[in-house]
Protein backbone atom coordinates (compact mmCIF):
# COMPACT_ATOMS: atom_id res chain seq x y z
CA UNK A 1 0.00 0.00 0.00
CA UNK A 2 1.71 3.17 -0.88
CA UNK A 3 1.98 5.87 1.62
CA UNK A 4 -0.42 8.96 2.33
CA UNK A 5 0.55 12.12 0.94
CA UNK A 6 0.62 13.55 4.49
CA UNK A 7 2.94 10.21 6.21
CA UNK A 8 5.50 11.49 2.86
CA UNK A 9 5.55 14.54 4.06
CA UNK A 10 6.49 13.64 7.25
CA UNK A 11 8.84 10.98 6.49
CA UNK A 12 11.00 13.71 4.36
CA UNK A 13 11.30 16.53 6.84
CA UNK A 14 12.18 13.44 9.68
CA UNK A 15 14.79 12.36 7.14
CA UNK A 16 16.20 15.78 5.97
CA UNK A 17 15.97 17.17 10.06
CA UNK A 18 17.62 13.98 11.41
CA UNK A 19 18.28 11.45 8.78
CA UNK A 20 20.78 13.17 6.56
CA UNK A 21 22.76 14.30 9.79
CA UNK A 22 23.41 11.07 10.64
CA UNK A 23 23.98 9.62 7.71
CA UNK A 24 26.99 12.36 7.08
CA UNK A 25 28.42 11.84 10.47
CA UNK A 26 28.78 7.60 9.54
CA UNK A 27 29.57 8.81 6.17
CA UNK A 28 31.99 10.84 7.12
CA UNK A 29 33.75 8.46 10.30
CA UNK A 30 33.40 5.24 7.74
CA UNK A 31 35.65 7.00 5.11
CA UNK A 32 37.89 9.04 7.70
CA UNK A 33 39.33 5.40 8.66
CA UNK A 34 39.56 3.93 5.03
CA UNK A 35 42.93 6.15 4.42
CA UNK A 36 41.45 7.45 1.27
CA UNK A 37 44.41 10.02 0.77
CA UNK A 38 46.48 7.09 -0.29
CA UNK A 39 44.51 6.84 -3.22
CA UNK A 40 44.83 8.90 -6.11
CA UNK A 41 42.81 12.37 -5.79
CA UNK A 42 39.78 11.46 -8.91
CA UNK A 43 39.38 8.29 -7.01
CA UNK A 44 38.63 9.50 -3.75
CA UNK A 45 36.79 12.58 -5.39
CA UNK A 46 34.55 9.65 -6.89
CA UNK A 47 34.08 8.16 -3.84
CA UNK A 48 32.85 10.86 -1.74
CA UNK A 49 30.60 12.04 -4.89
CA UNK A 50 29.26 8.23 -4.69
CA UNK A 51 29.08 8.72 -0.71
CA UNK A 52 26.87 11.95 -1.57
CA UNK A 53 24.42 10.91 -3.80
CA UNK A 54 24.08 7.09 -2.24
CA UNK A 55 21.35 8.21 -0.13
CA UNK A 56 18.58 9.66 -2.61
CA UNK A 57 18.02 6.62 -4.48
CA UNK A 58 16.29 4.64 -1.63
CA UNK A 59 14.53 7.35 -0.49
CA UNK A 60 13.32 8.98 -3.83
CA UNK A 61 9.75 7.55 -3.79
CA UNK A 62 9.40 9.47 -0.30
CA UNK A 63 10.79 12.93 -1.77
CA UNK A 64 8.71 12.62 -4.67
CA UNK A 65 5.93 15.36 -5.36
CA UNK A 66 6.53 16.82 -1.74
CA UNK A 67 6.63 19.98 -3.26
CA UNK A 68 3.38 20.09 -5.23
CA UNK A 69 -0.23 20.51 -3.73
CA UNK A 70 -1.91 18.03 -1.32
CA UNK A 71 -4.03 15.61 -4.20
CA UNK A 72 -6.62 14.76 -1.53
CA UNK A 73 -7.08 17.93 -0.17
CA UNK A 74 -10.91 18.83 -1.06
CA UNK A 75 -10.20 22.08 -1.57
CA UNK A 76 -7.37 22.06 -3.92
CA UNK A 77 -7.62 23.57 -6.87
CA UNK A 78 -10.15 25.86 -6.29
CA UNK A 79 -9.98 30.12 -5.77
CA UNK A 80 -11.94 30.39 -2.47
């Protein structure tokens, strides 16, 4: 059963408020101990470009049409 618009849009501002956060801060301690700066620079740039973009893909069907109108709303759409 998919999710309500509503749950969606809660689900994305728990994820971008506390989600992302913590996701950086493993990120970030996972590849501090890999000694990355032995590798060669366009390596490790790829890696931390990987590292940065990794996260949307799973959560895409969450983010997706947060930013439009509420399609159950009753009242959308009209000019009252």
């Amino acid at each position: 059963m998919a999710m309500s618009y509503k749950s969606r849009r809660r689900w994305a501002l728990l994820i971008l408020l506390v989600g992302i956060p913590l996701y950086l801060g493993v990120a970030w301690g996972v590849l501090s101990r890999l000694g990355l700066w032995e590798l060669p620079v366009l390596v490790e740039f790829v890696i931390y470009v990987f590292f940065g973009v990794a996260w949307v893909f799973p959560l895409k069907p969450i983010f997706l049409g947060i930013g439009q109108a509420d399609p159950d709303d009753p009242d959308h759409g009209t000019w009252d």
